[in-house]
Protein backbone atom coordinates (compact mmCIF):
# COMPACT_ATOMS: atom_id res chain seq x y z
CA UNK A 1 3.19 58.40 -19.06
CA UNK A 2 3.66 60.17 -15.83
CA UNK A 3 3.49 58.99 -12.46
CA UNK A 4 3.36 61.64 -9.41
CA UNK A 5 3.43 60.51 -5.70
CA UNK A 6 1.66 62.55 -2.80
CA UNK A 7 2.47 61.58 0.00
CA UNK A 8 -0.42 62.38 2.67
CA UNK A 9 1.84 60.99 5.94
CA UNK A 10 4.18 59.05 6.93
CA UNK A 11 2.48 55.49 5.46
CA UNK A 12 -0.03 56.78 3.25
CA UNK A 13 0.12 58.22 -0.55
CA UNK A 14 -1.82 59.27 -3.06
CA UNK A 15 -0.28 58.10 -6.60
CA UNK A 16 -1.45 59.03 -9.76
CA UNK A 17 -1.06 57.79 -13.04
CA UNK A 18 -0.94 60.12 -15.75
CA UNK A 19 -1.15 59.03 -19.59
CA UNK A 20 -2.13 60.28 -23.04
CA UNK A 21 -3.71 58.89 -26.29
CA UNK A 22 -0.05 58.81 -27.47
CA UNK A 23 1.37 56.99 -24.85
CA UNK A 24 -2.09 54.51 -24.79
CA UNK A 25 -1.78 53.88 -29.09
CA UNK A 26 0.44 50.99 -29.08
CA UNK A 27 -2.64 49.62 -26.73
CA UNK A 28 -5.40 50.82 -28.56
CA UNK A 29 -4.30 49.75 -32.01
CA UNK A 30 -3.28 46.36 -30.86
CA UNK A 31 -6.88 45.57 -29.48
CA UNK A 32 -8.24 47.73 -32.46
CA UNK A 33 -6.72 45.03 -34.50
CA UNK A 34 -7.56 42.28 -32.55
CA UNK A 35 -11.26 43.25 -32.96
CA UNK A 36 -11.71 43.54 -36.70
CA UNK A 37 -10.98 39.76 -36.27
CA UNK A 38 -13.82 39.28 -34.40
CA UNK A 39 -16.54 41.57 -35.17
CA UNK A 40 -18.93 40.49 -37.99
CA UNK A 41 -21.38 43.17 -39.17
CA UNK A 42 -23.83 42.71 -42.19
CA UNK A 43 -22.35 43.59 -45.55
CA UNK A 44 -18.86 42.13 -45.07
CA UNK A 45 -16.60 39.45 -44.58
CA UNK A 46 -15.54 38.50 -41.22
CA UNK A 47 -12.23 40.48 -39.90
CA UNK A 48 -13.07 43.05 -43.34
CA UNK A 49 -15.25 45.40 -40.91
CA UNK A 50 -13.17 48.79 -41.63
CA UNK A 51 -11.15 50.25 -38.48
CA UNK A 52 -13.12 53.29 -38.72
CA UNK A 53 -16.07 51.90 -38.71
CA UNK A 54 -15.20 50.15 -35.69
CA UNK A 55 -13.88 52.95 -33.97
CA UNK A 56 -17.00 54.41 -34.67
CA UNK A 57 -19.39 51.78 -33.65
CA UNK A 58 -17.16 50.69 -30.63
CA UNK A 59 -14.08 52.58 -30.12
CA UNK A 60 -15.53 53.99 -26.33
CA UNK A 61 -16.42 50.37 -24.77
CA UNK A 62 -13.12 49.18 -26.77
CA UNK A 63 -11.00 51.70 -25.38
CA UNK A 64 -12.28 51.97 -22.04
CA UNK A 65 -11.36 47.83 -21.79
CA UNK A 66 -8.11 48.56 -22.92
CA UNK A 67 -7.51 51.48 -20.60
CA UNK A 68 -8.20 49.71 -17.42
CA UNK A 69 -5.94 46.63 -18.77
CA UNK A 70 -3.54 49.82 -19.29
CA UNK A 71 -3.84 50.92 -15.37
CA UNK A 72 -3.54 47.38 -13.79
CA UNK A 73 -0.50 46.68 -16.08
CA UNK A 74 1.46 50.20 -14.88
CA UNK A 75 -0.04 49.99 -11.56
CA UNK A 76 1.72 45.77 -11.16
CA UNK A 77 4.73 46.97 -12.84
CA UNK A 78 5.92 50.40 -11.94
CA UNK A 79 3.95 50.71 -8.65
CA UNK A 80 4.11 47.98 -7.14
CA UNK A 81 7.80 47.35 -6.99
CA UNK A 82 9.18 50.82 -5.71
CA UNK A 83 6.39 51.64 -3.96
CA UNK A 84 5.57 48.15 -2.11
CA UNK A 85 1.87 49.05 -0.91
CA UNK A 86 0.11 47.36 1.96
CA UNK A 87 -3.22 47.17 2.51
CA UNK A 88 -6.27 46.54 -0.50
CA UNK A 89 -5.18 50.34 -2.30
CA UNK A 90 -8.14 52.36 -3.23
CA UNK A 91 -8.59 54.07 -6.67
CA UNK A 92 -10.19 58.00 -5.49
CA UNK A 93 -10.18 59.05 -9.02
CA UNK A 94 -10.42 58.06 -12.64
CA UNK A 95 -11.13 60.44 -15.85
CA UNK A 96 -10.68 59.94 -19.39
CA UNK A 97 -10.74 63.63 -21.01
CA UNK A 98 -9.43 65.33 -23.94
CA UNK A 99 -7.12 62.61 -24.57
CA UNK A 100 -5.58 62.38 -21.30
CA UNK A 101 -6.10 59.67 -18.69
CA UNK A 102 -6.05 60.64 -14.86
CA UNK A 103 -6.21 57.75 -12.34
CA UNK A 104 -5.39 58.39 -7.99
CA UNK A 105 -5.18 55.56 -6.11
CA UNK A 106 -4.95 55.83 -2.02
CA UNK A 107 -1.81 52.98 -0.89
CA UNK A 108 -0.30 52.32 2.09
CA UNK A 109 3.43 52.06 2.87
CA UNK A 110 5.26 50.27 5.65
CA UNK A 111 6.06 52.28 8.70
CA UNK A 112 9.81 52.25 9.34
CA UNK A 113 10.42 51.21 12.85
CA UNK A 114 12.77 49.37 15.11
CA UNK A 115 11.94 46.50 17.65
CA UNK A 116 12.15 47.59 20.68
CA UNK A 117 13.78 45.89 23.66
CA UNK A 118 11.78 42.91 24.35
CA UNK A 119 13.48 41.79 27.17
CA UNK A 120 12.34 45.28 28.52
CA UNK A 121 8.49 44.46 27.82
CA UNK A 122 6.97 42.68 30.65
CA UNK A 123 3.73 40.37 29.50
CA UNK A 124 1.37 38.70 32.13
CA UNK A 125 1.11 35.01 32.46
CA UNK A 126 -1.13 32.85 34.69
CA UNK A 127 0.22 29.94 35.97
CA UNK A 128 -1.75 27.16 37.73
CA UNK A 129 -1.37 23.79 39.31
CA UNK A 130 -4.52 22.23 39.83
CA UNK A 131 -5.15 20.92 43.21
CA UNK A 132 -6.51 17.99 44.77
CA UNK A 133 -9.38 20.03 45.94
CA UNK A 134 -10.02 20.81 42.39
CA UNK A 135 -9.52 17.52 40.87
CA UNK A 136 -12.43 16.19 43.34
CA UNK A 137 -15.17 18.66 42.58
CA UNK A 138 -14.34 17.88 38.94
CA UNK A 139 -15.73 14.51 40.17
CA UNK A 140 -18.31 15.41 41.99
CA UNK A 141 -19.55 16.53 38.70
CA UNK A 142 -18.87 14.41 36.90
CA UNK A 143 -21.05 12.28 38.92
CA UNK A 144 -23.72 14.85 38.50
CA UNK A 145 -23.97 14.77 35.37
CA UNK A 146 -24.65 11.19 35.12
CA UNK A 147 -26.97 11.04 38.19
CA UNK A 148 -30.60 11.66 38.35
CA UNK A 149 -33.03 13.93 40.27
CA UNK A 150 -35.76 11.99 42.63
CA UNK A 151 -38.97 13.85 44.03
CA UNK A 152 -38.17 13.74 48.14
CA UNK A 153 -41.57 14.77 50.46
CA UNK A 154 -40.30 17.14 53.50
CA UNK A 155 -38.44 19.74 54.38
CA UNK A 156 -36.54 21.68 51.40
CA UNK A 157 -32.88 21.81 52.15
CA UNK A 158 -29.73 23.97 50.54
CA UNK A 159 -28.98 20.46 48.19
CA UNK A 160 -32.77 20.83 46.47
CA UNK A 161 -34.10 21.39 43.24
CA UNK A 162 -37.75 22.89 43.29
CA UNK A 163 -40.20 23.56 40.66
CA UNK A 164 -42.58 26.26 41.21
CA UNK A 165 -44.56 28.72 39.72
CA UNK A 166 -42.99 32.36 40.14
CA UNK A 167 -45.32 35.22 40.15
CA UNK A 168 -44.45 39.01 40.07
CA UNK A 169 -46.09 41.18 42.55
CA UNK A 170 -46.73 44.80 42.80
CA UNK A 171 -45.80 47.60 45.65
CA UNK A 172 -49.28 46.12 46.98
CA UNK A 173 -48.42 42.76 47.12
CA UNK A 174 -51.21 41.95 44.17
CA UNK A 175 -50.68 39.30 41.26
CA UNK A 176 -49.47 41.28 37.97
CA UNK A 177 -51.20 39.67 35.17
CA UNK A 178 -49.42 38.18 32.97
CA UNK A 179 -45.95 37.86 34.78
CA UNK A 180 -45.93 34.40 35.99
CA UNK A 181 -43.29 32.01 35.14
CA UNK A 182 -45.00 28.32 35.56
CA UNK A 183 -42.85 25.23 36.07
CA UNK A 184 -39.75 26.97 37.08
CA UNK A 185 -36.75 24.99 38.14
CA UNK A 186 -34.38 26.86 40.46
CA UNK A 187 -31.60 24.60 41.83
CA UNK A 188 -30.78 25.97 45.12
CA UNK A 189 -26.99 24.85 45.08
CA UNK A 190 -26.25 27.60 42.67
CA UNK A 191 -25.13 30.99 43.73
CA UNK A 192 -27.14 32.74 41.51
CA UNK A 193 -30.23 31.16 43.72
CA UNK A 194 -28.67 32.39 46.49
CA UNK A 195 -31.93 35.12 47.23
CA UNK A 196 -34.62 31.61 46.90
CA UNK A 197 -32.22 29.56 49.01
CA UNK A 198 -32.68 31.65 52.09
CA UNK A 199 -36.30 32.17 52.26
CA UNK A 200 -37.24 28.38 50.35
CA UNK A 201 -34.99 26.47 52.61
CA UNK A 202 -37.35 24.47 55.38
CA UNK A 203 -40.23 25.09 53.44
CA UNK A 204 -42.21 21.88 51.48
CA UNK A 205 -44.08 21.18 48.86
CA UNK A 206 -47.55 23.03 48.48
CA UNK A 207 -46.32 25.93 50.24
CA UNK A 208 -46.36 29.59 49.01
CA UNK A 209 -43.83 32.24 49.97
CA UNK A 210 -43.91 35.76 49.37
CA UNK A 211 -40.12 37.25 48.52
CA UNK A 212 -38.53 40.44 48.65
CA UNK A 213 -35.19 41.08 46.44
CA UNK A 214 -33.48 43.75 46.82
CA UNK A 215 -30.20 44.51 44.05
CA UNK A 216 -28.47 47.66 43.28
CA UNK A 217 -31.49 49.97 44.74
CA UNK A 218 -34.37 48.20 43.10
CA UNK A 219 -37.02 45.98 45.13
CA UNK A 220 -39.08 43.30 43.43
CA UNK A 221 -41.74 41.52 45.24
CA UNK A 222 -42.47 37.74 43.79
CA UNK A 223 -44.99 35.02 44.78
CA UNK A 224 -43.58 31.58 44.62
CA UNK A 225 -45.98 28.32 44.97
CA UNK A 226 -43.81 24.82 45.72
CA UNK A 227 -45.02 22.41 43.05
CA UNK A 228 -41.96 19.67 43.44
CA UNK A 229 -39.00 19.32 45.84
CA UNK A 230 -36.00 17.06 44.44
CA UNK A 231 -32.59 15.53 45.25
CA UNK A 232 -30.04 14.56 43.54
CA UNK A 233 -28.94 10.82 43.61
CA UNK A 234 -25.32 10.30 42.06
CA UNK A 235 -24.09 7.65 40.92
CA UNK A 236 -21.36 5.76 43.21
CA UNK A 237 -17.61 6.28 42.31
CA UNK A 238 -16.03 2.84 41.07
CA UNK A 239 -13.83 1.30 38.86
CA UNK A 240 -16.46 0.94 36.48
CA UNK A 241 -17.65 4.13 36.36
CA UNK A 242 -13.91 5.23 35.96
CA UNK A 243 -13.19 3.22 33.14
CA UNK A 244 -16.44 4.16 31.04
CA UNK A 245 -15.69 7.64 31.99
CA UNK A 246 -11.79 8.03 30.84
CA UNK A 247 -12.96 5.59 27.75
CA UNK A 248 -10.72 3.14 29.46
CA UNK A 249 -7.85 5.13 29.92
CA UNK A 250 -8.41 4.51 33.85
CA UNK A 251 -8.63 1.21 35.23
CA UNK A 252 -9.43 2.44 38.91
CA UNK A 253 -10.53 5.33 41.03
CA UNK A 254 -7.08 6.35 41.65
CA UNK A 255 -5.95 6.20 37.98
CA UNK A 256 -9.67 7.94 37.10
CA UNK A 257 -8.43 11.00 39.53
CA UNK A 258 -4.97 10.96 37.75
CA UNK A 259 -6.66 11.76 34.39
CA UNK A 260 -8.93 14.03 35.59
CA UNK A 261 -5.80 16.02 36.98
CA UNK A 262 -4.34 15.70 33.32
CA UNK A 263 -7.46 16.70 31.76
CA UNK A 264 -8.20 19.65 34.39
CA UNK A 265 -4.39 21.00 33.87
CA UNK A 266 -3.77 20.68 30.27
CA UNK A 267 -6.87 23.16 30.34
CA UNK A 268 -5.29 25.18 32.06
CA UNK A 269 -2.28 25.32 30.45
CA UNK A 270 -4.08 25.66 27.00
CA UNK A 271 -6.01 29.11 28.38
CA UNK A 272 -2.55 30.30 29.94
CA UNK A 273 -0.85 29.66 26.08
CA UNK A 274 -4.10 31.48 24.98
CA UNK A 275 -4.30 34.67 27.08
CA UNK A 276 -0.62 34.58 26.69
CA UNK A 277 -0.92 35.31 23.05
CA UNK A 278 -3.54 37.81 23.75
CA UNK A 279 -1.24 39.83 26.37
CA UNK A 280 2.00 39.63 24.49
CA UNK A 281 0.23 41.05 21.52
CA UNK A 282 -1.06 43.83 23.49
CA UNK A 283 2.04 44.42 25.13
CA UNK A 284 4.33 44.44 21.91
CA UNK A 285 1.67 46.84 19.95
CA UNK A 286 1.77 49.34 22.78
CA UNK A 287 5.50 49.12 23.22
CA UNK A 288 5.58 50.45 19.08
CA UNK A 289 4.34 53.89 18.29
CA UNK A 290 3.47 52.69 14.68
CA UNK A 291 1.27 54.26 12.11
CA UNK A 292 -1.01 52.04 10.29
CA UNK A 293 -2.15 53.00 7.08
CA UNK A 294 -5.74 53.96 6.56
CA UNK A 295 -5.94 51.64 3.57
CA UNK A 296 -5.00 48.86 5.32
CA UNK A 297 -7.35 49.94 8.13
CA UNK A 298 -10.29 49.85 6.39
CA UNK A 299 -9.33 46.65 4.95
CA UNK A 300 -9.44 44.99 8.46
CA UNK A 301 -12.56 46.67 9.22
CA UNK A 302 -14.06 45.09 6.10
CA UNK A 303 -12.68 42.02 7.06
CA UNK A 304 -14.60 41.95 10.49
CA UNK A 305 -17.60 42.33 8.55
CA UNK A 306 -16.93 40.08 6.19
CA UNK A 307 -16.48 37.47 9.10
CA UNK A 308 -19.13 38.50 10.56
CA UNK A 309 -21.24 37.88 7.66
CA UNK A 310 -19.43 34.25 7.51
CA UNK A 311 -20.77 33.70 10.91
CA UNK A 312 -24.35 34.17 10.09
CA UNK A 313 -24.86 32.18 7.42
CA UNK A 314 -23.99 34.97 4.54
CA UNK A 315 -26.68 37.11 6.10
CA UNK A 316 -26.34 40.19 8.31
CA UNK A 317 -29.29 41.30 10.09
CA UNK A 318 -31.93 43.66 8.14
CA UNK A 319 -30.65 46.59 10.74
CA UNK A 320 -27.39 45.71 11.25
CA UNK A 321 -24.69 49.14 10.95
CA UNK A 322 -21.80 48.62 9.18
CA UNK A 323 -20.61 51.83 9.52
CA UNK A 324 -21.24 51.76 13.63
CA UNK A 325 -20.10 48.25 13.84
CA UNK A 326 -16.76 49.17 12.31
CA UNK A 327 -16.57 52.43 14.30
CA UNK A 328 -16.84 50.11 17.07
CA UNK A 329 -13.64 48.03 16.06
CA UNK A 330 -10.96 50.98 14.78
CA UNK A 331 -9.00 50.75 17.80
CA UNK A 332 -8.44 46.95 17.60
CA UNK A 333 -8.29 47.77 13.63
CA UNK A 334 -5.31 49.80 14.39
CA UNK A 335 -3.99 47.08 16.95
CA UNK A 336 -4.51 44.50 14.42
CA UNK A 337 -2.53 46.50 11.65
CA UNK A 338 0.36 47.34 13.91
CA UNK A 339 0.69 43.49 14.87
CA UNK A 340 0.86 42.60 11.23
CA UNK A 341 4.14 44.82 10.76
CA UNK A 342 5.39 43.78 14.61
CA UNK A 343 5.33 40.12 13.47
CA UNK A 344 6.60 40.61 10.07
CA UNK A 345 9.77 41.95 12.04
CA UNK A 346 9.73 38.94 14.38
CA UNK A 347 9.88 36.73 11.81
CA UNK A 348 13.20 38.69 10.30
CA UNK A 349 14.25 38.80 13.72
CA UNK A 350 13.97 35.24 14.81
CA UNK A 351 15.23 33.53 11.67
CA UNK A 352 15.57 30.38 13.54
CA UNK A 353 11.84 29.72 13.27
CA UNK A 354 11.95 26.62 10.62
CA UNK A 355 9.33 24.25 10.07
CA UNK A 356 10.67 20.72 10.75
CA UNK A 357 8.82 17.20 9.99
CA UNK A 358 8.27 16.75 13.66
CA UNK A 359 6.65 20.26 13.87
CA UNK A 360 4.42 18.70 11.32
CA UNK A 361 3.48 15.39 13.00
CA UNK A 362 2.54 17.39 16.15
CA UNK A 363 0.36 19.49 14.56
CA UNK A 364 -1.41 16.87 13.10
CA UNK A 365 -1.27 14.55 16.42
CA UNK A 366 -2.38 17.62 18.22
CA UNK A 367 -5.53 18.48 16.22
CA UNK A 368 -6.29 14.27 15.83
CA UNK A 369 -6.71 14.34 19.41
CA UNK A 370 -9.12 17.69 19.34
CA UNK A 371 -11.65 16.10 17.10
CA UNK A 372 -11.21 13.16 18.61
CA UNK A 373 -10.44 10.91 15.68
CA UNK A 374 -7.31 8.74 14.22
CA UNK A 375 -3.91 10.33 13.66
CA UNK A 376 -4.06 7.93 10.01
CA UNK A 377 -7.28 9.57 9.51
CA UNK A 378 -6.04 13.10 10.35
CA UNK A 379 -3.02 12.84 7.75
CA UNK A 380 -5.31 11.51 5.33
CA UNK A 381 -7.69 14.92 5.26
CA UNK A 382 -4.91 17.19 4.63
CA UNK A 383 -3.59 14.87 2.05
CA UNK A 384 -7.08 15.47 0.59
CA UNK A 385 -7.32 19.25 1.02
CA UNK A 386 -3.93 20.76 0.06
CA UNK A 387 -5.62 23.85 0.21
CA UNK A 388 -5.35 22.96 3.96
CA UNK A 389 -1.04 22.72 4.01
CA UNK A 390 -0.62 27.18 3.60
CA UNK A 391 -2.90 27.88 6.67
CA UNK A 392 -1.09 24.75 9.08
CA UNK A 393 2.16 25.39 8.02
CA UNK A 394 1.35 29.58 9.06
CA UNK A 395 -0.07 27.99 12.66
CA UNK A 396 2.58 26.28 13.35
CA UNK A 397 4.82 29.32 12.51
CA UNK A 398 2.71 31.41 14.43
CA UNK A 399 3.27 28.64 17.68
CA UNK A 400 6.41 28.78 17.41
CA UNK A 401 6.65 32.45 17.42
CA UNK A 402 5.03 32.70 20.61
CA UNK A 403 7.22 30.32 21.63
CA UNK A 404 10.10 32.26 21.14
CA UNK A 405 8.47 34.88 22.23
CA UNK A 406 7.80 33.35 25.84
CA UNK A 407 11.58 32.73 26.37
CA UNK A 408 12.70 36.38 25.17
CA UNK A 409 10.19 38.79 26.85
CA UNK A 410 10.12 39.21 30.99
CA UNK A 411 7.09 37.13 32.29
CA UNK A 412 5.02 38.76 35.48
CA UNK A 413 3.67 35.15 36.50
CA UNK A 414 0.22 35.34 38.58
CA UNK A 415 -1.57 33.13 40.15
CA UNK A 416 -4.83 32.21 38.36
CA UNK A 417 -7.48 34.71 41.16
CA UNK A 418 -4.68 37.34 40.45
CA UNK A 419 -4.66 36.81 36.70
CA UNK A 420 -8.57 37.11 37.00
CA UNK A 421 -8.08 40.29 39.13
CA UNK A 422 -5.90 42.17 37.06
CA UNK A 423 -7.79 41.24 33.84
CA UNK A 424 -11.49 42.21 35.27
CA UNK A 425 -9.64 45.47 36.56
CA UNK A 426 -8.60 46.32 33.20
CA UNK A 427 -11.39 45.83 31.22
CA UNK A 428 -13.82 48.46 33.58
CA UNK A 429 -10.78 50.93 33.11
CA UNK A 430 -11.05 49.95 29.26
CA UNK A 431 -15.08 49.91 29.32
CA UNK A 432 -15.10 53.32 31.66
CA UNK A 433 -12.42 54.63 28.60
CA UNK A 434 -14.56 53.56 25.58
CA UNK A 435 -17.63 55.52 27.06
CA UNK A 436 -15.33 58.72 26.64
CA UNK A 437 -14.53 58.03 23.32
């Protein structure tokens, strides 16, 4: 037996396994024997079938068992161990002539690299207090949502809600048949009313108003008749309401706009721990010139799919184009796979990062308080689903990475607007670049 190694770049191979009938006997004869135990054919006694007969009757499905037991066997034990592949390896070839067994698989090897600097890799992080200003339009909406909407006769002002049937027009000002939306709401509050506001505002029920919009060099013409004006009535804002609000953990108004701070800020600090993540990731993989093996590429790729897939219920649409879809992803594919081998070297480098009982309780407080049930009840599912212990013991690994990872690299902190700035900015250069591609 033979093994030969081609190796196509830096982190991918081709290896083949070369073998005879000689070196495959010991195999063969074993399951040859094993066999004549088994096989009953008319005329004899069970495990008295001949061998010849059996190899004539069933020596190619017999041996062609035996030689793919052969494969996985020298590809666990001689592969595996000096050649460490990553990635799902692919098997390009496979023949079984003249007595002589030929099998390529395609692997992927780790790319040798060093970290770089990190102190030297500067990652974006937005940082936000929430205001006062903040906290009370949280309120105000708050109140919204539990208020109601009354029918008011009069003049339509900037704080109404108006149903009305919406009709397209033509250059001509005509009807187009067919293009009417009946019973539309349009609350006038909202920006993206902003076109209505100005020409409905003053106007009353029964009334019809011809409007032009005008966006981005196109004009449409629409015909909108004022079935129903409203107003919205909110509730008052009292102790009551605060308590039933929080769930009673306000007694007052002034405790109810404490915990809408808290609520309000620990959002915010969970999206800056989030986009965090996101940025340090893409920070760290462009700070590495690694290769990523095409094995393990297309393995991620799959993967996608495969989630995909997971999201819809096991079923991908009748059109859908795997091919397209995953030509789609190969950059982050690529990002994804150089990640895998940046973290791997975290972890080695870090070798602090130990999972503690308290890491353990926190987790579990943490994601108790998400679904909003008992702690008790909490410890009692994963107790249930030890299947459930791998993937929370990797998260909290993974937090505590970042963690590490937020005290090592050099932080640009912006405010939340610039945050928003820079990130919009980026993804038009990053759209503008994909439409290159």
């Amino acid at each position: 037996m033979d093994i030969q190694v081609n190796d196509l770049s830096s982190v991918d191979k081709e290896i083949t396994i070369i073998a005879t009938r000689e070196d495959l006997s010991e195999t063969f004869d074993k399951a040859y024997r094993k066999y004549k135990r088994k096989i009953q054919l008319p005329g004899f006694r069970p495990g008295h079938v001949p061998l010849g007969m059996i190899r004539s009757r069933f020596g190619d499905e017999i041996e062609r068992e035996e030689i793919g037991k052969y494969v996985q066997t020298v590809y666990e034990r001689d592969i595996v161990p000096q050649y460490e592949p990553v990635g799902e390896s692919q098997m390009t070839d496979f023949t079984w002539e003249n007595d002589e067994l030929k099998v390529t698989f395609k692997t992927g090897a780790k790319p040798e690299f060093d970290l770089a600097d990190l102190s030297t890799v500067t990652v974006d992080k937005m940082v936000h207090d929430v205001t006062d200003e903040e906290v009370e339009e949280e309120i105000q909406r708050t109140l919204e949502r539990n208020g109601n909407w009354v029918e008011i006769e009069g003049e339509i002002t900037e704080e109404c809600r108006i149903t009305a049937d919406v009709t397209s027009l033509n250059e001509e000002g005509e009807p187009i048949e067919g293009e009417t939306e009946v019973d539309q709401k349009i609350d006038l509050r909202k920006e993206s009313a902003a076109d209505f506001k100005s020409h409905l505002t003053g106007k009353k029920v029964g009334d019809t108003v011809d409007i032009k919009m005008e966006e981005e060099g196109e004009t449409d013409h629409f015909r909108v008749q004022i079935k129903k004006a409203e107003e919205m009535k909110a509730p008052d804002l009292t102790d009551d309401f605060a308590k039933e609000q929080s769930r009673d953990q306000a007694k007052n108004v002034d405790e109810f706009r404490s915990f809408i701070k808290s609520q309000i800020q620990q959002y915010y600090d969970q999206s800056s721990g989030d986009l965090f993540r996101q940025d340090v990731v893409n920070a760290l993989t462009e700070a590495h010139d690694i290769a990523v093996p095409e094995v393990m590429q297309d393995q991620i790729l799959e993967n996608y799919v495969d989630y995909l897939k997971r999201q819809s219920q096991g079923q991908l649409p009748p059109d859908f184009n795997a091919e397209e879809y995953k030509a789609n992803l190969a950059d982050q594919a690529v990002k994804d796979g150089k990640w895998a081998f940046i973290s791997d070297k975290l972890y080695e480098k870090f070798d602090d990062i130990e999972i503690q009982p308290e890491d353990i309780d926190t987790y579990i407080q943490t994601e108790a308080a998400k679904y909003g049930i008992p702690v008790d009840q909490m410890k009692s599912y994963f107790a249930q689903n030890p299947s459930m212990l791998e993937p929370m013991r990797r998260s909290i690994r993974e937090n505590k990475l970042y963690a590490k990872l937020e005290e090592v690299v050099s932080l640009n902190e912006l405010s939340k607007d610039a945050y928003r700035k820079k990130s919009e900015e980026r993804n038009k250069e990053q759209s503008e670049e994909q439409k290159t591609k």
